[in-house]
Protein backbone atom coordinates (compact mmCIF):
# COMPACT_ATOMS: atom_id res chain seq x y z
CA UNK A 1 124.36 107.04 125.46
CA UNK A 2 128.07 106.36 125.40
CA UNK A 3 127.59 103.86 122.53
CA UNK A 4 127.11 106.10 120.17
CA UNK A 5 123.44 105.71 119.90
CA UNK A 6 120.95 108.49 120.12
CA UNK A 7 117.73 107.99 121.58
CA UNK A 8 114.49 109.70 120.03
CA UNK A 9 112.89 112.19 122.11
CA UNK A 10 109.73 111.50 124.06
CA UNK A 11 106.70 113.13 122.68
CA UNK A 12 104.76 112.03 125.63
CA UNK A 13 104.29 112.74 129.47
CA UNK A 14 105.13 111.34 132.16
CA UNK A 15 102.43 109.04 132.72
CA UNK A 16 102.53 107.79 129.20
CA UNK A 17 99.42 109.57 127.56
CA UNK A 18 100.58 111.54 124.75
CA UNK A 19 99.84 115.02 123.71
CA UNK A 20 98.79 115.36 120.04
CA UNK A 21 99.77 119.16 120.36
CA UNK A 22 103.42 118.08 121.65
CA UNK A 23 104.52 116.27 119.19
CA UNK A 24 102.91 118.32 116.51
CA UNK A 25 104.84 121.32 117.27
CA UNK A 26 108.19 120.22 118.03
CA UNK A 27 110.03 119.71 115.64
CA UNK A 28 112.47 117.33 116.69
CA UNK A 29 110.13 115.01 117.99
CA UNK A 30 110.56 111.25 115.99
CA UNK A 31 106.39 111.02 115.45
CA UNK A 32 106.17 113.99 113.72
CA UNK A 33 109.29 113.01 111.36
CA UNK A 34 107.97 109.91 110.50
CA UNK A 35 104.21 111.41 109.96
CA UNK A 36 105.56 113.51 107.76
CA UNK A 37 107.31 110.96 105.49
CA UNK A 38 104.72 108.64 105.71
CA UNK A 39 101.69 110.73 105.20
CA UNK A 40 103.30 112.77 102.19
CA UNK A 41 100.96 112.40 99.39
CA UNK A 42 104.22 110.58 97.26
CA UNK A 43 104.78 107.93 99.67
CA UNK A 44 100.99 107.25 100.25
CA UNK A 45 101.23 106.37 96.70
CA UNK A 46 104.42 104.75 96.90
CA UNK A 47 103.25 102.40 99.22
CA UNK A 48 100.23 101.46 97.85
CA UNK A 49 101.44 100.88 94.46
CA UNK A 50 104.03 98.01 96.19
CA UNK A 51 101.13 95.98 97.88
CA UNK A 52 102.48 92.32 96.84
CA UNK A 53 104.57 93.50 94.21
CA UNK A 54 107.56 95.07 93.19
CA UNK A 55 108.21 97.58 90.99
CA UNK A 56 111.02 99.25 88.68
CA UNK A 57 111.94 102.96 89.29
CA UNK A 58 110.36 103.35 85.64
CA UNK A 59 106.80 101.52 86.42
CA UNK A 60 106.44 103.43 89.68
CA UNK A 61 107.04 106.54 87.66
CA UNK A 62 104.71 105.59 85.37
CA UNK A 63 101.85 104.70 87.33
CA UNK A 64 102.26 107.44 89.63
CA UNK A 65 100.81 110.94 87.73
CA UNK A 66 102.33 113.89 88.22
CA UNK A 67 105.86 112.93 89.90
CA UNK A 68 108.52 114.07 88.69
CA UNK A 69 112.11 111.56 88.47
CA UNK A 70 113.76 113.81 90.96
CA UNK A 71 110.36 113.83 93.51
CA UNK A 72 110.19 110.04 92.89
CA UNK A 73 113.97 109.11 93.51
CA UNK A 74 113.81 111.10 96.89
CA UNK A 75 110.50 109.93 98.09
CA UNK A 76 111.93 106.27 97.40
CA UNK A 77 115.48 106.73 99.29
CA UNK A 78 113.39 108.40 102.47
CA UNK A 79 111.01 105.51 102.36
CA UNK A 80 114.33 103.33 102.24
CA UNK A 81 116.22 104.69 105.04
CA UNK A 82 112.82 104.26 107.10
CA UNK A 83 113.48 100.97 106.24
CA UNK A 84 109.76 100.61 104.62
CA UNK A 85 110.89 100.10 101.38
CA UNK A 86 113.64 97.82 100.06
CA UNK A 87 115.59 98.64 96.92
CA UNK A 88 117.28 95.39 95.10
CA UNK A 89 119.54 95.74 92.39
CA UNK A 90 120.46 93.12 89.77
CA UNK A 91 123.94 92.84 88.19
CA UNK A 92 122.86 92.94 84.71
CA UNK A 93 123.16 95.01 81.80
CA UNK A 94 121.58 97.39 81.94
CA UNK A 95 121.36 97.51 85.48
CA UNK A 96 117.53 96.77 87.13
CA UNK A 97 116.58 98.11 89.91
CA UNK A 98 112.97 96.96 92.22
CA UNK A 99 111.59 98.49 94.51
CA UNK A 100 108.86 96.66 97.44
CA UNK A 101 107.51 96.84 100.74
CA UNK A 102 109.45 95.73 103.47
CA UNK A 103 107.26 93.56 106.22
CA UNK A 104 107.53 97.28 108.07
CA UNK A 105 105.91 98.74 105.10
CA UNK A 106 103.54 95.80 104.31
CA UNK A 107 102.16 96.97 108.30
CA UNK A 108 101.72 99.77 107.35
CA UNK A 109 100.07 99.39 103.99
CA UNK A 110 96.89 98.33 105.82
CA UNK A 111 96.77 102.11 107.90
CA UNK A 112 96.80 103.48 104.41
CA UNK A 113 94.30 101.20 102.97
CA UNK A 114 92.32 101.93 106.09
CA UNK A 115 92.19 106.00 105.35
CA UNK A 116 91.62 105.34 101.60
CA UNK A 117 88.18 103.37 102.66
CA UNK A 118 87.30 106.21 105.33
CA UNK A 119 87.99 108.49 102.13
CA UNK A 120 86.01 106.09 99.67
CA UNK A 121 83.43 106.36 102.01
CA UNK A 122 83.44 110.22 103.09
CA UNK A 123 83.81 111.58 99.46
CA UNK A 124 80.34 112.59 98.84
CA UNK A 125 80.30 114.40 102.13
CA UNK A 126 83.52 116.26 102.22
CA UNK A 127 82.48 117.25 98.63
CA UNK A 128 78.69 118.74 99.97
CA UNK A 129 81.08 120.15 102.72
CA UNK A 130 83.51 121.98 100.45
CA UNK A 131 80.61 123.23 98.35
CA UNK A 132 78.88 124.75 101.98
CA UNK A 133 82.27 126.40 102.38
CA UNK A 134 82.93 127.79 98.78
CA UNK A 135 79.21 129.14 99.06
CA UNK A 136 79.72 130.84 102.36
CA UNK A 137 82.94 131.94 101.67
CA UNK A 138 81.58 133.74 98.43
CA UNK A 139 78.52 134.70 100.14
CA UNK A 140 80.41 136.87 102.89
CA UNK A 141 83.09 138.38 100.00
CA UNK A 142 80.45 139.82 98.16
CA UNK A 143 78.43 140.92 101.73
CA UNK A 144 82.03 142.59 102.39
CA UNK A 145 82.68 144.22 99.34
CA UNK A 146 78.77 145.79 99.46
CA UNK A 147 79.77 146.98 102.91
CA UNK A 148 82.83 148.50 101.17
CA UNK A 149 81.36 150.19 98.44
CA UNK A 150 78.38 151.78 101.04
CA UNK A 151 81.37 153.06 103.11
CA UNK A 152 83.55 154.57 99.65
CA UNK A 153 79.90 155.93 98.85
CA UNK A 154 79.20 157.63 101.71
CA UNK A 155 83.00 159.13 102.00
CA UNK A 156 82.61 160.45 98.61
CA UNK A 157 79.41 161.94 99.79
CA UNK A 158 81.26 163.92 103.19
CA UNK A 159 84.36 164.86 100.93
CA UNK A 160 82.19 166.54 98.61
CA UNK A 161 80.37 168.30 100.89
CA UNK A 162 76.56 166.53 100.25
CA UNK A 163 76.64 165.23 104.04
């Protein structure tokens, strides 16, 4: 490494099979890092919104609900130095700015169209699933606080003497 370069560091054994735990909790490991940029719910969007097309700063922000200009400009200089995005500026007055897929972000454009299908497709059950959950949840919160109340009950009963 006397070049200067760094090299990232291996999230995997030695015979090549990774550990999803490894590289999950270390935080220096280059899988998680890019994971986490590329899975952020901002750049999901990002990405998708630049299928075959570019995009000024403004449209992006636009189309994109809920981000704010500070959120968008970082999300969009991460995605840069990843080198998924490309950022062209024209010299005119005022200045324009587009934004679009690289071919390394067009790649990976079809993992994210991919989940969004699985999601499309898995809606109706993670929403049955959630409802399950909320019901349960609620269901052993009020079995808990009934328990509670019994007990404050009954130690109201032994402090006063009735027990």
């Amino acid at each position: 490494m006397d070049d200067g370069t760094q090299h990232a560091p291996l999230c995997t054994d030695s015979d090549g099979d990774y550990d999803v735990l490894q590289w999950d909790t270390r935080e220096d490991c280059e899988v998680r890092q890019i994971l986490d940029r590329v899975a952020d719910k901002w750049s999901l969007l990002v990405i998708a919104l630049l299928d075959r097309r570019s995009l000024r700063f403004t449209e992006l922000r636009r189309k994109i609900d809920g981000i704010s200009q500070r959120m968008l400009t970082v999300t969009l200089r991460q995605l840069e130095r990843d080198g998924i995005v490309r950022r062209t500026v024209h010299p005119v007055v005022p200045p324009r700015v587009d934004y679009e897929l690289t071919p390394l972000g067009a790649t990976l454009h079809d993992t994210i169209r991919s989940l969004v299908t699985w999601t499309e497709r898995h809606q109706n059950e993670i929403a049955a699933a959630r409802a399950a959950y909320d019901t349960r949840v609620e269901a052993e919160k009020e079995t808990a606080d009934q328990e509670a109340a019994e007990r404050d009950a009954l130690a109201r009963e032994v402090l006063a003497g009735r027990r």
